[in-house]
N, C-alpha and C. Protein backbone atom coordinates (compact mmCIF):
# COMPACT_ATOMS: atom_id res chain seq x y z
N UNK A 1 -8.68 16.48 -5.31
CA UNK A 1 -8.44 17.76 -4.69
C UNK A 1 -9.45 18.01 -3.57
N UNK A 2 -10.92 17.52 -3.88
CA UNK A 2 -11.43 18.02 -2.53
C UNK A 2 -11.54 17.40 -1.64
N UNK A 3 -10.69 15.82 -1.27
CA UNK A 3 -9.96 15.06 -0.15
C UNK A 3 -9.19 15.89 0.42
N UNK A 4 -8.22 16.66 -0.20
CA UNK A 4 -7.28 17.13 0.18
C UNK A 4 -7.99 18.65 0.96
N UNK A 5 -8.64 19.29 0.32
CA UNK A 5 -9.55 20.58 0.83
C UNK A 5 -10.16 20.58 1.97
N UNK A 6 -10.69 19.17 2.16
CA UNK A 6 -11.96 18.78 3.73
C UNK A 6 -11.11 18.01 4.95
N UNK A 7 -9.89 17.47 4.12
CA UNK A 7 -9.29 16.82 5.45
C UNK A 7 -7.60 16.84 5.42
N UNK A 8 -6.91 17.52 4.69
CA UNK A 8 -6.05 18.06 4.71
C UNK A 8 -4.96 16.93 4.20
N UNK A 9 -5.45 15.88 3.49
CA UNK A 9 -4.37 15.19 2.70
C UNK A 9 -5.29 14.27 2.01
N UNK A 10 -4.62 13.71 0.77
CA UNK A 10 -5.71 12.92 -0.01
C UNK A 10 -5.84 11.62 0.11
N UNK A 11 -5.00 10.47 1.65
CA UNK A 11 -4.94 9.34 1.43
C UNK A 11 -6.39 8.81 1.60
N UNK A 12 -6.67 7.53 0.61
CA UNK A 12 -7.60 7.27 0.27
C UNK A 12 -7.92 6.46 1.68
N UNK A 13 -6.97 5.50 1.97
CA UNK A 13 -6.63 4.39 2.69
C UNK A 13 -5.38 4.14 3.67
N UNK A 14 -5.23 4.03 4.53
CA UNK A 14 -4.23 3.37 5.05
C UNK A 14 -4.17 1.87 5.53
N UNK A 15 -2.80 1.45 5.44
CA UNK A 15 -2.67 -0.04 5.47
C UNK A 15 -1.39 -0.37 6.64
N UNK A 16 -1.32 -1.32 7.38
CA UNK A 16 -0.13 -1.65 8.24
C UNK A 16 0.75 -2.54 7.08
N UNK A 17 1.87 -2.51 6.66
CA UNK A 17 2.71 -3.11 5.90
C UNK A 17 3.22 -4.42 6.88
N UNK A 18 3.42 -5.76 6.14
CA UNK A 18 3.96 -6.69 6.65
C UNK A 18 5.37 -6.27 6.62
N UNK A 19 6.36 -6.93 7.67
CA UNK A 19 7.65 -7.15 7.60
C UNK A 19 8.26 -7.21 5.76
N UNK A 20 8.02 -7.77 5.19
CA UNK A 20 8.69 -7.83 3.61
C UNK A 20 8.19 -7.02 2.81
N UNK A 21 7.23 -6.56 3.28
CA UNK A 21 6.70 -5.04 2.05
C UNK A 21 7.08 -3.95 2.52
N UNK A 22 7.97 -3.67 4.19
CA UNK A 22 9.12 -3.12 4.51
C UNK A 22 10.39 -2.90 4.05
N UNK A 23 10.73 -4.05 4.19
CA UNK A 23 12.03 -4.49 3.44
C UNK A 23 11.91 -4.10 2.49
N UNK A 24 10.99 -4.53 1.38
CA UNK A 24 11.21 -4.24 -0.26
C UNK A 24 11.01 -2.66 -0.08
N UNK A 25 9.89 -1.79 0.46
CA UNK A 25 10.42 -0.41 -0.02
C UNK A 25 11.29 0.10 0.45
N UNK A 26 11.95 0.09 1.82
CA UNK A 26 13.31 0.47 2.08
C UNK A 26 14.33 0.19 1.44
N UNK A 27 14.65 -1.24 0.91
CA UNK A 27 15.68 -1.46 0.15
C UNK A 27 15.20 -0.77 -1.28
N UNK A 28 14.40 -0.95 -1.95
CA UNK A 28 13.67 0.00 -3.20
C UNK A 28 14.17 1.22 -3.06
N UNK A 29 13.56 2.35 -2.04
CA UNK A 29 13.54 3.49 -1.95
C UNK A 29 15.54 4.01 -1.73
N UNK A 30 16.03 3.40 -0.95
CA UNK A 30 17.21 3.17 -0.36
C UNK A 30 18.79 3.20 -1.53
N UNK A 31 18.32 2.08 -2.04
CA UNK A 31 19.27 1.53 -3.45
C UNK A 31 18.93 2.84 -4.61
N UNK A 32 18.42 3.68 -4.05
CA UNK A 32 18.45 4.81 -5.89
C UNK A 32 19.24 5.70 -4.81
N UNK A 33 19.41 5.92 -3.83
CA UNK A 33 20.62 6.82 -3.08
C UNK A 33 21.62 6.46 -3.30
N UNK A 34 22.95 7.39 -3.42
CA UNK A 34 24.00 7.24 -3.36
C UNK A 34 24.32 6.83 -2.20
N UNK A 35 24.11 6.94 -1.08
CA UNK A 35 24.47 5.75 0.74
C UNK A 35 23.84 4.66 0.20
N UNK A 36 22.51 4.46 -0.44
CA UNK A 36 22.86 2.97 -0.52
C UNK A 36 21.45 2.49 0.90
N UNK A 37 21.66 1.20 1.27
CA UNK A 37 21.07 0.41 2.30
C UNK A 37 21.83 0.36 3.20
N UNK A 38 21.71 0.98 4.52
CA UNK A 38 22.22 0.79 5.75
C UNK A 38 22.43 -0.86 6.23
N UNK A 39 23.08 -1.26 6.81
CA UNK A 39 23.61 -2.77 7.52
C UNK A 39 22.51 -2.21 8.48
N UNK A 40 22.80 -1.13 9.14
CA UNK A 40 21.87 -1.28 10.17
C UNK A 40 20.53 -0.72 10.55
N UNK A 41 20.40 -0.47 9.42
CA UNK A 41 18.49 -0.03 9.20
C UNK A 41 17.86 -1.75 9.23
N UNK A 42 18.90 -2.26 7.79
CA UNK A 42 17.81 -3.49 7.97
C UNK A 42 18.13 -4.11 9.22
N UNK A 43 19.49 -4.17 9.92
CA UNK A 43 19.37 -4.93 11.35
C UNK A 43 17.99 -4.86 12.62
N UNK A 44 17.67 -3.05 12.14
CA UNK A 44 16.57 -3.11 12.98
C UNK A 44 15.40 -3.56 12.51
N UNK A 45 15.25 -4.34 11.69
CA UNK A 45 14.07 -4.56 10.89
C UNK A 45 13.88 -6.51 10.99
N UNK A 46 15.67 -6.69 10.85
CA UNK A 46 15.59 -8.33 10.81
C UNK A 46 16.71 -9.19 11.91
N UNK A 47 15.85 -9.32 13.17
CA UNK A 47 16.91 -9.64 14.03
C UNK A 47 17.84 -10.75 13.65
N UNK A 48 18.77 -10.96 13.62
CA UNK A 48 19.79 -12.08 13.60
C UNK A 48 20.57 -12.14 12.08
N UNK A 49 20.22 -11.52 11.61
CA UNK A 49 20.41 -12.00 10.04
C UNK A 49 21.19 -10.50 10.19
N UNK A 50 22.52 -10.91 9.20
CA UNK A 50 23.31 -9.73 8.69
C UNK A 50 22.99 -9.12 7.63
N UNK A 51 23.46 -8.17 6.87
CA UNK A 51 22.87 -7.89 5.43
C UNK A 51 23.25 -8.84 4.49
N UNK A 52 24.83 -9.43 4.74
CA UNK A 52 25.60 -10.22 3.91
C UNK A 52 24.18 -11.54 3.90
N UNK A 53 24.34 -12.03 5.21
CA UNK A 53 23.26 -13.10 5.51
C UNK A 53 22.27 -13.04 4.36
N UNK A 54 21.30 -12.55 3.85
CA UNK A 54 20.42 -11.50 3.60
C UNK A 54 20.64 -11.74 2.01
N UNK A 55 21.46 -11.30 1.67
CA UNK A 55 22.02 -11.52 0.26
C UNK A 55 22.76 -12.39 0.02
N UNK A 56 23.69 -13.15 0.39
CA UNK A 56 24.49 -14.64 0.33
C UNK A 56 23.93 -15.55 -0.38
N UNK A 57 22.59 -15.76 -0.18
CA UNK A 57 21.95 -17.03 -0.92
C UNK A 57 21.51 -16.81 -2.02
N UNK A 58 22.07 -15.54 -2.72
CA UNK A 58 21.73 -15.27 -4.44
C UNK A 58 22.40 -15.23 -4.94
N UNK A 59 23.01 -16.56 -5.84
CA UNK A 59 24.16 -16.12 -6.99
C UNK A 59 24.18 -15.11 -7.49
N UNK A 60 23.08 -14.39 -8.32
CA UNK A 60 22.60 -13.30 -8.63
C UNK A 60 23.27 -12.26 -8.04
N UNK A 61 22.65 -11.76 -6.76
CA UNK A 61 23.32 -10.65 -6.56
C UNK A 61 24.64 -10.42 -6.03
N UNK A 62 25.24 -11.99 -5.57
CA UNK A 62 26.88 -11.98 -5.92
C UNK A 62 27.64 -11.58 -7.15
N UNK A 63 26.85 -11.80 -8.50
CA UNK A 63 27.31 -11.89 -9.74
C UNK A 63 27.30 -10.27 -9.73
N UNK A 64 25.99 -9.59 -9.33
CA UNK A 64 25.89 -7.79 -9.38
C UNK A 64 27.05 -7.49 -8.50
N UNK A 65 27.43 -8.06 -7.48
CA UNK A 65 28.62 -7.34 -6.86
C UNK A 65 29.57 -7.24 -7.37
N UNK A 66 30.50 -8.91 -8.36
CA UNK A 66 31.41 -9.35 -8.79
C UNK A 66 31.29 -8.93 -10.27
N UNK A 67 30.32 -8.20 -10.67
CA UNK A 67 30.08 -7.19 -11.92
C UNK A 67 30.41 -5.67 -11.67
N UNK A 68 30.17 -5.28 -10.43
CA UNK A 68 30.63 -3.67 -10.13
C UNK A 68 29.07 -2.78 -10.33
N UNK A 69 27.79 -3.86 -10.34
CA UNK A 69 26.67 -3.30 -10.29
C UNK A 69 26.15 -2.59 -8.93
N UNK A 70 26.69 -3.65 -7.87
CA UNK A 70 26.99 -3.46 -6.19
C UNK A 70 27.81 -3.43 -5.83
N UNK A 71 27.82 -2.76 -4.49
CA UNK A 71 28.81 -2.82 -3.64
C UNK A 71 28.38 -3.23 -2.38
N UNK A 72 29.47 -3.78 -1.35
CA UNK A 72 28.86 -4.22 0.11
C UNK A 72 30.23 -4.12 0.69
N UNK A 73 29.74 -3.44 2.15
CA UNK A 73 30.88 -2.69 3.04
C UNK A 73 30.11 -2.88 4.72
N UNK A 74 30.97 -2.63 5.55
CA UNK A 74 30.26 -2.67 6.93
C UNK A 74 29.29 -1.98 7.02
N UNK A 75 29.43 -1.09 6.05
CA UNK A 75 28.24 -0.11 5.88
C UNK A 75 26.70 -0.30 5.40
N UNK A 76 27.04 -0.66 4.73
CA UNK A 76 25.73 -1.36 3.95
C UNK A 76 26.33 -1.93 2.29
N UNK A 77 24.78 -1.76 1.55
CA UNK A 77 25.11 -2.18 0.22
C UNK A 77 24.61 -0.80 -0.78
N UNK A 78 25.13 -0.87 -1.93
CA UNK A 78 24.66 0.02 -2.56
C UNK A 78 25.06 0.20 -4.08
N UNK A 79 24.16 1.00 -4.81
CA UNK A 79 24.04 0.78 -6.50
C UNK A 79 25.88 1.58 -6.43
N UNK A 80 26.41 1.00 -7.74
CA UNK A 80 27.70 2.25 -7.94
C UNK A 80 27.22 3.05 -9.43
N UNK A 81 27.66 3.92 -9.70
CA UNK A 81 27.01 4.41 -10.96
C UNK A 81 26.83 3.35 -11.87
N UNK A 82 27.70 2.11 -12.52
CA UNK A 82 27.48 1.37 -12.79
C UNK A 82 25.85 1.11 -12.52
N UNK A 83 25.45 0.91 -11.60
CA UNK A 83 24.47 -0.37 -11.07
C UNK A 83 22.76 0.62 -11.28
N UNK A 84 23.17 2.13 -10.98
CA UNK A 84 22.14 3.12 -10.82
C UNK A 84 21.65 3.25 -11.97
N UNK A 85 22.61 3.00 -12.96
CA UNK A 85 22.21 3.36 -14.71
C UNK A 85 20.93 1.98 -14.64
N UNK A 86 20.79 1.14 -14.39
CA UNK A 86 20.34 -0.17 -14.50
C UNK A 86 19.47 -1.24 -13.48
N UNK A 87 19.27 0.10 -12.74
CA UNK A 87 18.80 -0.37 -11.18
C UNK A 87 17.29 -1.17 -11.17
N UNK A 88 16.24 -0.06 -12.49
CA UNK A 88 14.98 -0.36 -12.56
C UNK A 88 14.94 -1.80 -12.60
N UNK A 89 15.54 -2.43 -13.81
CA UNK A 89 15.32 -3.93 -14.38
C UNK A 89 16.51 -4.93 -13.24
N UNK A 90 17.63 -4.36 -12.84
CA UNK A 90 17.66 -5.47 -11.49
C UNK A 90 17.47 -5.63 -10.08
N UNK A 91 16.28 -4.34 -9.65
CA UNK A 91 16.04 -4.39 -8.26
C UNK A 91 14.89 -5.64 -8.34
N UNK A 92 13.86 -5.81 -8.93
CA UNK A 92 13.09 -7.01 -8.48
C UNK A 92 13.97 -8.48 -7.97
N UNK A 93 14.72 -8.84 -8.92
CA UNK A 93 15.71 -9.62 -8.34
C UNK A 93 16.68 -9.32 -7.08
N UNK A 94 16.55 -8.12 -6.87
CA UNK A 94 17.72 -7.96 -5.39
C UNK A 94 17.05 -7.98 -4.60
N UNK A 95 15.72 -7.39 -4.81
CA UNK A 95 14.52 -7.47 -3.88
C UNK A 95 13.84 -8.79 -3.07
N UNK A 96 13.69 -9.55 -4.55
CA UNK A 96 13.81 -10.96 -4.13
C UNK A 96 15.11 -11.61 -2.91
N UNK A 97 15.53 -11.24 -3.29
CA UNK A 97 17.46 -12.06 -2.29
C UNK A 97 17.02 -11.52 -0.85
N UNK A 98 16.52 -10.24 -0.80
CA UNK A 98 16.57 -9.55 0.73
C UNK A 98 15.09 -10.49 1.38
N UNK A 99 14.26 -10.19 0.59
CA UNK A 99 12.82 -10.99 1.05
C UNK A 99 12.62 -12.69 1.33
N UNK A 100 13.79 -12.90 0.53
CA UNK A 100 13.60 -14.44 0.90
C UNK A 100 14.39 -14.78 2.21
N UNK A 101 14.71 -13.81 3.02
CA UNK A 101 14.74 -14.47 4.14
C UNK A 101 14.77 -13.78 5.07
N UNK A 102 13.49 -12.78 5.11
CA UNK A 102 13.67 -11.93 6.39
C UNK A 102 12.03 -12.78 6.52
């Protein structure tokens, strides 16, 4: 509290985030919304690579799509109630799919 009293917020620290500790909290923060992950948030984040791109190389989170855990549209991707009930224990793995190749 008296961080917050002398300088008007309590961060201890600030840090510049690499490119993939981007990714992971946007897609993190992103995937508990009902919109979901924009196609084109991460476009501005990962030139050349689509979202599909992005996620393609994970059986895994093909299997969450072809389960009704995800969904993927021109739009982006995103939990369906299905996927939101259950999101905690399979975002590290989706997280993984997006990070391994931005």
């Amino acid at each position: 509290m008296k961080a917050v009293e002398s300088s008007s917020h309590g961060t201890a620290r600030c840090r510049v985030l690499s490119n993939t500790e981007i990714i992971e909290e946007l897609a993190a923060l992103s995937l508990r919304t009902t919109e979901g992950l924009s196609g084109k948030a991460m476009a501005r984040m990962i030139q050349g690579l689509s979202m599909w791109d992005m996620i393609s190389s994970s059986p895994y989170v093909k299997q969450l799509i072809s389960d009704g855990f995800l969904e993927i549209d021109r739009r982006g991707i995103r939990c369906t109630a299905k996927g939101l009930r259950v999101l905690d224990s399979i975002l590290p793995d989706v997280l993984a799919a997006f990070c391994s190749n931005s």
